[in-house]
C-alpha atoms as a PDB file:
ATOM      1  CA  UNK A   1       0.000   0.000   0.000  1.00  0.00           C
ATOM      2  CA  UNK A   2       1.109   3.451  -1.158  1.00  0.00           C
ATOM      3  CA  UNK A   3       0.255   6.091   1.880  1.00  0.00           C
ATOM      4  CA  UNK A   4       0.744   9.915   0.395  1.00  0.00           C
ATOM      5  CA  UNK A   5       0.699  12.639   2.546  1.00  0.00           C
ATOM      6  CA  UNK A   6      -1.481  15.389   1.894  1.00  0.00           C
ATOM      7  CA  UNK A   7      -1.659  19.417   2.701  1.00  0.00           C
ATOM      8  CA  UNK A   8       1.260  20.715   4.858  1.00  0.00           C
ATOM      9  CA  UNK A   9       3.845  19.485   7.294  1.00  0.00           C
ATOM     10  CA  UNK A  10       1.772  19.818  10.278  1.00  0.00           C
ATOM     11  CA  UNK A  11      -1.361  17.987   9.102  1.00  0.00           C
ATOM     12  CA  UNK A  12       1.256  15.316   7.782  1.00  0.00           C
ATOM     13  CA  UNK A  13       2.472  14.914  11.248  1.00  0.00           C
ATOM     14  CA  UNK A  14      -1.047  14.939  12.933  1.00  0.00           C
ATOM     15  CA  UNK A  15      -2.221  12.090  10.121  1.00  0.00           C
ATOM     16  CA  UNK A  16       1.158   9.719  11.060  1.00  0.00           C
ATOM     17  CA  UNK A  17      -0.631   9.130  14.215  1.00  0.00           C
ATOM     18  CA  UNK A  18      -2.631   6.692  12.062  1.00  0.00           C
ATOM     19  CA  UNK A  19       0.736   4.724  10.656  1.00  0.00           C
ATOM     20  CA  UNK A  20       1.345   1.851  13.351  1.00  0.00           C
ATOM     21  CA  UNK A  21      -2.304   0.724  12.865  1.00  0.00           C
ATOM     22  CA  UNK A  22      -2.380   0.816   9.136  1.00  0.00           C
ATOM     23  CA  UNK A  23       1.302  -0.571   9.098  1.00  0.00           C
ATOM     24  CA  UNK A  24      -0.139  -4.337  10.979  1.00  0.00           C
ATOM     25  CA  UNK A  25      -2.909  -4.141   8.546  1.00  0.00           C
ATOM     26  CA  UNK A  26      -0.589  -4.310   5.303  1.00  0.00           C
ATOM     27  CA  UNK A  27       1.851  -6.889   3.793  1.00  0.00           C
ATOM     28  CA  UNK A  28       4.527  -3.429   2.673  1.00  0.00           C
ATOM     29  CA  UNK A  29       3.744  -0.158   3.636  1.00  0.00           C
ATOM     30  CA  UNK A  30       5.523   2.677   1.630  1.00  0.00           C
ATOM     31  CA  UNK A  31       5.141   6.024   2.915  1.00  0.00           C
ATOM     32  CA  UNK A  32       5.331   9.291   0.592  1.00  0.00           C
ATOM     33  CA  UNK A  33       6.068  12.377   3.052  1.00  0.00           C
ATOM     34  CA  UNK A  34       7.832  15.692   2.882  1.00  0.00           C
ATOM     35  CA  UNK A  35      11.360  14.624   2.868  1.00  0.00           C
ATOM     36  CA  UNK A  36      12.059  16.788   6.400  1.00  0.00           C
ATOM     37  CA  UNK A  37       9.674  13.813   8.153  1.00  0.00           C
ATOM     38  CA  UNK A  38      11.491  11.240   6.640  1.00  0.00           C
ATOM     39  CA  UNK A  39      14.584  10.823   9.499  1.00  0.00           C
ATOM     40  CA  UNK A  40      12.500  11.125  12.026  1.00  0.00           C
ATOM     41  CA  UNK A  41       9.186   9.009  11.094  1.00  0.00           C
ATOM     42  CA  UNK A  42      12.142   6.223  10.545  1.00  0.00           C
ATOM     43  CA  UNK A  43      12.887   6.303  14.261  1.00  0.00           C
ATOM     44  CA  UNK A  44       9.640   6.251  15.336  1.00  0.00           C
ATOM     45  CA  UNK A  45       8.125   3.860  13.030  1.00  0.00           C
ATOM     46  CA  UNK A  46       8.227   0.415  12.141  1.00  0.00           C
ATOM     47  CA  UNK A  47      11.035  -0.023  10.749  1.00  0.00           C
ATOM     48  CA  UNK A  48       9.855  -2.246   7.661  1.00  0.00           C
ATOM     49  CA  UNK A  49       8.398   1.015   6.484  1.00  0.00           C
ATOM     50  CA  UNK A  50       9.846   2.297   3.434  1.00  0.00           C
ATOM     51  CA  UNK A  51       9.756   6.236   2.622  1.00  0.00           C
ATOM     52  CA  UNK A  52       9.945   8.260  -0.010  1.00  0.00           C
ATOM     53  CA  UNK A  53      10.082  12.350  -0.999  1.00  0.00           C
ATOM     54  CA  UNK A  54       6.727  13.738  -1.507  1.00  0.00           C
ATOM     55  CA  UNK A  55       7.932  14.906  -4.766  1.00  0.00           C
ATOM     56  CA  UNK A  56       9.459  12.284  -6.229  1.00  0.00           C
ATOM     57  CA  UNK A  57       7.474   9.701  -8.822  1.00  0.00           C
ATOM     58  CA  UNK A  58       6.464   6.080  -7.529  1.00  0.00           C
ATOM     59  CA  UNK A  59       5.333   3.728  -9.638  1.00  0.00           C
ATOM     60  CA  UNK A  60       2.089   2.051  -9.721  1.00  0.00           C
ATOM     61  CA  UNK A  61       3.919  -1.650 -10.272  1.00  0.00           C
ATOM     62  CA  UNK A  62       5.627  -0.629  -6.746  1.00  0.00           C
ATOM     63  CA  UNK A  63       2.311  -0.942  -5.061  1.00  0.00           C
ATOM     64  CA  UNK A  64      -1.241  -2.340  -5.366  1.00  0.00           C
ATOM     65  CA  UNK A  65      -3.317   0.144  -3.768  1.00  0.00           C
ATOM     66  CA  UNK A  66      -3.063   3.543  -2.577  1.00  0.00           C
ATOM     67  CA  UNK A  67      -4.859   5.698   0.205  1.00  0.00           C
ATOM     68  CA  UNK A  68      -4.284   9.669   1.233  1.00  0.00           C
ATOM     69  CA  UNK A  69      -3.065  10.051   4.309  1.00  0.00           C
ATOM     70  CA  UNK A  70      -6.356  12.350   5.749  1.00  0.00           C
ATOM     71  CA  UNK A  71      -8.505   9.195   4.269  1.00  0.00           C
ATOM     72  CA  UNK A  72      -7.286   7.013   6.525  1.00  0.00           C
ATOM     73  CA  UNK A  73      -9.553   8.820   9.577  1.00  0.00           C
ATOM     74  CA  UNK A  74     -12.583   7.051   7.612  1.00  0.00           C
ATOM     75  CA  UNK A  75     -10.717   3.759   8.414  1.00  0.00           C
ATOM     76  CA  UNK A  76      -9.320   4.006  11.930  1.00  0.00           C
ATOM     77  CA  UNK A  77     -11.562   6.703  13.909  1.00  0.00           C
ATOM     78  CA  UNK A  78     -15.116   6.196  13.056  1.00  0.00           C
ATOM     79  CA  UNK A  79     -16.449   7.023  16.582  1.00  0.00           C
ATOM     80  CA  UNK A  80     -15.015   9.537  19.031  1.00  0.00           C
ATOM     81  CA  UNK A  81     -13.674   6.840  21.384  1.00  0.00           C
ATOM     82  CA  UNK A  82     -11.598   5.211  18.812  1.00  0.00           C
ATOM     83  CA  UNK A  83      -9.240   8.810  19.297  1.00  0.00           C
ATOM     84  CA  UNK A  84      -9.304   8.677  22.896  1.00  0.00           C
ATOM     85  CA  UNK A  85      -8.306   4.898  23.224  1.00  0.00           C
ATOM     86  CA  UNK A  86      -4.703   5.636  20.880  1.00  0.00           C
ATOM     87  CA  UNK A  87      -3.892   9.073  22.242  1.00  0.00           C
ATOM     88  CA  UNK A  88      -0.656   8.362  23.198  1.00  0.00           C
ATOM     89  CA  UNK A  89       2.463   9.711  21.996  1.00  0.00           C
ATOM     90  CA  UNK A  90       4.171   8.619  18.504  1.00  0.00           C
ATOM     91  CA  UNK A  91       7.140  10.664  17.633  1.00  0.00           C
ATOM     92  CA  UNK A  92      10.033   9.774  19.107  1.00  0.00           C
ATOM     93  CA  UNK A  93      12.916  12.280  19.634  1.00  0.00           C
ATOM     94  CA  UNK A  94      16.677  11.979  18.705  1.00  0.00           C
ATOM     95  CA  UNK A  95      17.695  11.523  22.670  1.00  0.00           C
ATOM     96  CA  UNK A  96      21.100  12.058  22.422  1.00  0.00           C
ATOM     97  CA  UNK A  97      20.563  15.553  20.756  1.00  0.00           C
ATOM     98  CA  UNK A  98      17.539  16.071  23.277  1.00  0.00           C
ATOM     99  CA  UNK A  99      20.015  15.301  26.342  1.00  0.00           C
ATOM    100  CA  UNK A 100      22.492  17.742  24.405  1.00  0.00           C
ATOM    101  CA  UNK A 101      20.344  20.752  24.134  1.00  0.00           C
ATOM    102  CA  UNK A 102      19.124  20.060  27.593  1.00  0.00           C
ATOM    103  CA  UNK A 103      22.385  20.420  28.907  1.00  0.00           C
ATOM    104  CA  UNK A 104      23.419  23.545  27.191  1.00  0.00           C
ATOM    105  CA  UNK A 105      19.836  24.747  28.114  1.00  0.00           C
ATOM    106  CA  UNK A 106      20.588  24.112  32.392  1.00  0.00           C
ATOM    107  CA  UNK A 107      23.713  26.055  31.806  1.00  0.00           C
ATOM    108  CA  UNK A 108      21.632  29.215  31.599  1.00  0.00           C
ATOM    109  CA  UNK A 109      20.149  28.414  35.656  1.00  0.00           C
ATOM    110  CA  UNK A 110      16.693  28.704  34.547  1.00  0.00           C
ATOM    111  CA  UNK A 111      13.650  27.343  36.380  1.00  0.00           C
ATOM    112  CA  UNK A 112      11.512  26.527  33.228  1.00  0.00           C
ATOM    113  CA  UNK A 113      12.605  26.249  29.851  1.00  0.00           C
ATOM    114  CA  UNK A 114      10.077  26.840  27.769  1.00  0.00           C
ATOM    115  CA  UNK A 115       9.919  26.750  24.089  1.00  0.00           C
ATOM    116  CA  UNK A 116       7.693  29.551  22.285  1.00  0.00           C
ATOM    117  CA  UNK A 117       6.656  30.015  18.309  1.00  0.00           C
ATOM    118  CA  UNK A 118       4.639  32.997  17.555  1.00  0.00           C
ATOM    119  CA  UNK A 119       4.024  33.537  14.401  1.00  0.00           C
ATOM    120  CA  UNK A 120       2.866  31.563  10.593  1.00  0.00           C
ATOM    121  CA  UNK A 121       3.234  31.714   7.152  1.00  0.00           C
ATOM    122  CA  UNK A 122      -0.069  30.592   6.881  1.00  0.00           C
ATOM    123  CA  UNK A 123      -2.553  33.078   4.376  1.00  0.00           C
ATOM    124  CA  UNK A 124      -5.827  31.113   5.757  1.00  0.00           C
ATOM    125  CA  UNK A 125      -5.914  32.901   9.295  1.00  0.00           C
ATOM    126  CA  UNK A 126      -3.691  35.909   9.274  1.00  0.00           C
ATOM    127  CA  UNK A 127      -4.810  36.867  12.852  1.00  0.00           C
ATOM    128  CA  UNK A 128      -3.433  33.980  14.785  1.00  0.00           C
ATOM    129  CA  UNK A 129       0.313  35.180  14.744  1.00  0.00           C
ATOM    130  CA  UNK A 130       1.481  37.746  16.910  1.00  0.00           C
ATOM    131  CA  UNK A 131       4.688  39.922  17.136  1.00  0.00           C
ATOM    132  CA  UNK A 132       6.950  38.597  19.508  1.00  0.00           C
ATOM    133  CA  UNK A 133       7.028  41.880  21.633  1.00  0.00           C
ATOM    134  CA  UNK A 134       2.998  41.317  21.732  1.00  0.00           C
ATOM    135  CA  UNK A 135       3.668  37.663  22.513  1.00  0.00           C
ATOM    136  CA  UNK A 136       6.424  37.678  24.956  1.00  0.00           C
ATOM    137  CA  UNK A 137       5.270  40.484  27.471  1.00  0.00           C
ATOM    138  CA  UNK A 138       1.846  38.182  27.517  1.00  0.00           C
ATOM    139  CA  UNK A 139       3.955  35.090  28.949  1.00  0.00           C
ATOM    140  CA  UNK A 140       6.997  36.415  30.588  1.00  0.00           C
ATOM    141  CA  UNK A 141       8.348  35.784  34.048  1.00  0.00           C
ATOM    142  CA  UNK A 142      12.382  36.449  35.264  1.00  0.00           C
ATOM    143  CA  UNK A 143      12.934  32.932  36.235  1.00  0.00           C
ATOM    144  CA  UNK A 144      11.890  31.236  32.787  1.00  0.00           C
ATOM    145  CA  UNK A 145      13.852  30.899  29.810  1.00  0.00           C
ATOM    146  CA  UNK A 146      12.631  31.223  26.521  1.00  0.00           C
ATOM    147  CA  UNK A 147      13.782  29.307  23.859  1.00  0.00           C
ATOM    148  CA  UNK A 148      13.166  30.121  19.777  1.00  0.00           C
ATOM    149  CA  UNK A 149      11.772  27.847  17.800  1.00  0.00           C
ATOM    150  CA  UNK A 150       9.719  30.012  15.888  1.00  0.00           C
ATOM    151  CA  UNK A 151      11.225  29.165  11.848  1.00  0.00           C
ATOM    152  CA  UNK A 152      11.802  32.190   9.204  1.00  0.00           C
ATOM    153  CA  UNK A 153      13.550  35.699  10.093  1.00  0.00           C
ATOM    154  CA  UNK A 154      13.740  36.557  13.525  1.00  0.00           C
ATOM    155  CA  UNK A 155      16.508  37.895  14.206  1.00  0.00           C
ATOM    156  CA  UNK A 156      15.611  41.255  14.574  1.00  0.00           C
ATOM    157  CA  UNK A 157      12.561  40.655  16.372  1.00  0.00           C
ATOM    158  CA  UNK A 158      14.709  39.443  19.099  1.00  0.00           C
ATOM    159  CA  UNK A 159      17.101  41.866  18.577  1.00  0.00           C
ATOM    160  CA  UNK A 160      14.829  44.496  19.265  1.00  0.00           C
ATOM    161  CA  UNK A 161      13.100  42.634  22.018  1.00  0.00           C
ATOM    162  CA  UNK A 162      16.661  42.848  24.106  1.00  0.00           C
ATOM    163  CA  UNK A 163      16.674  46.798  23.096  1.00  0.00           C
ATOM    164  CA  UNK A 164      13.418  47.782  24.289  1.00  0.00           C
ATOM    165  CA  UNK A 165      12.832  44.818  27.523  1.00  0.00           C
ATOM    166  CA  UNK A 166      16.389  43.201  28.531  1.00  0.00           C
ATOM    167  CA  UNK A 167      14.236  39.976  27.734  1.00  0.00           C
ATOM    168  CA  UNK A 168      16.581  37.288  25.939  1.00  0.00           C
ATOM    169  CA  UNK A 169      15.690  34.539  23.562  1.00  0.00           C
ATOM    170  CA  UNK A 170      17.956  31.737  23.297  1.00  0.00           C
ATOM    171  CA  UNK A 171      18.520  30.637  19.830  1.00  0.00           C
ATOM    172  CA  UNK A 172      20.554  27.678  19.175  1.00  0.00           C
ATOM    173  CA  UNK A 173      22.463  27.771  15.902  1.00  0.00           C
ATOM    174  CA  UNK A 174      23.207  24.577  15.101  1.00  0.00           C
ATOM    175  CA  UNK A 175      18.849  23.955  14.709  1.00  0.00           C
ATOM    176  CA  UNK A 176      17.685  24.710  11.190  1.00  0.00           C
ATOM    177  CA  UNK A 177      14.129  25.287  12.558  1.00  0.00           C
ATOM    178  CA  UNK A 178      12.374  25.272   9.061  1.00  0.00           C
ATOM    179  CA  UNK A 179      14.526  22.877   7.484  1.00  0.00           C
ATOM    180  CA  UNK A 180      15.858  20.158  10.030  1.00  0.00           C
ATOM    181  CA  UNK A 181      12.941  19.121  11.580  1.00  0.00           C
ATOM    182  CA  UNK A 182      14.308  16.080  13.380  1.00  0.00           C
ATOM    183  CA  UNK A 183      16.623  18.694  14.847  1.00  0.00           C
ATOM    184  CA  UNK A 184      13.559  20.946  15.808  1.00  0.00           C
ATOM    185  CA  UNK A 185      12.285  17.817  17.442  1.00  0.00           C
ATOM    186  CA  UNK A 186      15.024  17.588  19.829  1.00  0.00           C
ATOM    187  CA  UNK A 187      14.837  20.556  20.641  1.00  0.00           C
ATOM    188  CA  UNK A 188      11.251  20.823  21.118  1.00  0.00           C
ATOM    189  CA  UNK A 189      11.836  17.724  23.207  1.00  0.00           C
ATOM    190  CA  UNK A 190      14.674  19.201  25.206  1.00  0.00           C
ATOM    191  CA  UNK A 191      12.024  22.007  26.792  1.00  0.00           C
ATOM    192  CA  UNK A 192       9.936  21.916  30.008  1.00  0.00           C
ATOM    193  CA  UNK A 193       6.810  22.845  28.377  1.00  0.00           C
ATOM    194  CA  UNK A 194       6.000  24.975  24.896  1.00  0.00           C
ATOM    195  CA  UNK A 195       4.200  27.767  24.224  1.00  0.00           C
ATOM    196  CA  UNK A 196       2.744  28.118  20.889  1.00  0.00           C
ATOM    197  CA  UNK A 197       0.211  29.952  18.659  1.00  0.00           C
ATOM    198  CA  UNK A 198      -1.712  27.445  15.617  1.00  0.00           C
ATOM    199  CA  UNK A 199       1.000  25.979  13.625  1.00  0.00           C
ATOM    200  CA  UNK A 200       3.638  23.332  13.444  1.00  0.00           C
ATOM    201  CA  UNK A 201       5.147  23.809  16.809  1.00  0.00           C
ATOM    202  CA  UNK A 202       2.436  21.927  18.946  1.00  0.00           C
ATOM    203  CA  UNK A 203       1.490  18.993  16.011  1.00  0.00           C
ATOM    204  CA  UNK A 204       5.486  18.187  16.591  1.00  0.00           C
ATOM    205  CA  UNK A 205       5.436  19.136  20.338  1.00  0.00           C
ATOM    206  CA  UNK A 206       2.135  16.781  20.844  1.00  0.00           C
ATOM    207  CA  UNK A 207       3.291  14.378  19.083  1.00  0.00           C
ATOM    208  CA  UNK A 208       6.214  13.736  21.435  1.00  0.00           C
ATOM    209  CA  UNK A 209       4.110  14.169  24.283  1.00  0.00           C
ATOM    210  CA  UNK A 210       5.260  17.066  25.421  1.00  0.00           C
ATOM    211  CA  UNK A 211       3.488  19.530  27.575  1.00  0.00           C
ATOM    212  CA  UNK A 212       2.251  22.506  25.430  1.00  0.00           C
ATOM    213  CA  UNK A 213      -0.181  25.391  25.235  1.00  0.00           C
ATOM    214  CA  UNK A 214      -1.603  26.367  22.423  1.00  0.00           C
ATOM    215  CA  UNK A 215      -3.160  29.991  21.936  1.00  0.00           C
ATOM    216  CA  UNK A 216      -6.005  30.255  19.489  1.00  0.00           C
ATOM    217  CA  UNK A 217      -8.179  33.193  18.293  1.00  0.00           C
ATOM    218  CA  UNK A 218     -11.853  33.558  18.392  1.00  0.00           C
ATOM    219  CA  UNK A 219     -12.253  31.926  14.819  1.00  0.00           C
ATOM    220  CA  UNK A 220     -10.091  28.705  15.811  1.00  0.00           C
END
């Protein structure tokens, strides 16, 4: 069976819940997915599984049948309960970069780390991101570190946050947070708790089974 993701990132992540059932249904599973997913679905997965790039060409003699990935609800979670009896986590973190960050993270003598994402790219629902000024001052207490993992240009958003509040965010470098998403994951699963608006932050942070709050707008 051929199982193509669908939409973006995030709802890719939120549909993978579904892959360990489908996966004991199935003689081969292959697995077409945004090729950022693709390190970290193979930890977490079985690991029979075979992947490929979203955007790359399979063809049909590779496979008998085929499904979308948001069809698969229609399969797995026709009554309410069915979601409540496989909430569990189903991402699993590099640990050794987890344990990594985490360290460099207690360096800073910080009674929560928390991990915050405040904005989207998203065109659907323009009024769910905030500035970070607007987003920080809403959250902030002396005794809690802050850690970016907002992805895009921020730099002078947190530049200017330093200027105008003596409020750091800690940025690690070495964390492509739009393009290494297993990396992002660590990260993510190095915090105490996150702090997110609508967006790919708490599908990933969820998914780990992490502690996270999520702040929506009116028209969620």
């Amino acid at each position: 069976v051929l199982l193509w993701g669908e939409q973006g990132i995030g709802d890719e992540i939120l549909f993978a819940s579904l892959i360990p059932e489908l996966v004991q249904q199935v003689d081969q599973l292959i697995v077409k997915v945004d090729k950022r997913l693709i390190s970290l679905f193979q930890r977490s997965f079985d690991q029979n599984i075979i992947y490929v790039d979203k955007n790359d060409f399979v063809s049909e003699e590779k496979y008998d049948y085929q499904i979308a990935m948001g069809s698969l609800l229609k399969l797995f979670r026709r009554r309410k309960e069915s979601f409540e009896i496989h909430n569990q986590p189903y991402l699993k973190a590099d640990e050794s970069n987890s344990k990594r960050f985490r360290e460099q993270l207690k360096k800073l003598k910080c009674e929560k780390i928390i991990g915050i994402s405040w904005s989207s790219i998203s065109t659907v629902n323009k009024e769910k991101s905030f500035s970070l000024e607007e987003f920080i001052l809403g959250i902030y207490s002396p005794a809690t570190c802050f850690v970016n993992l907002q992805y895009g240009e921020t730099k002078d958003e947190i530049i200017n946050l330093k200027r105008k509040h003596e409020i750091d965010i800690i940025e690690l470098e070495e964390v492509d947070n739009y393009n290494d998403i297993d990396g992002l994951a660590s990260l993510i699963n190095a915090c105490d708790e996150i702090v997110s608006i609508e967006n790919l932050i708490p599908n990933i942070a969820g998914a780990l089974g992490r502690k996270v709050s999520v702040l929506l707008t009116h028209k969620s």
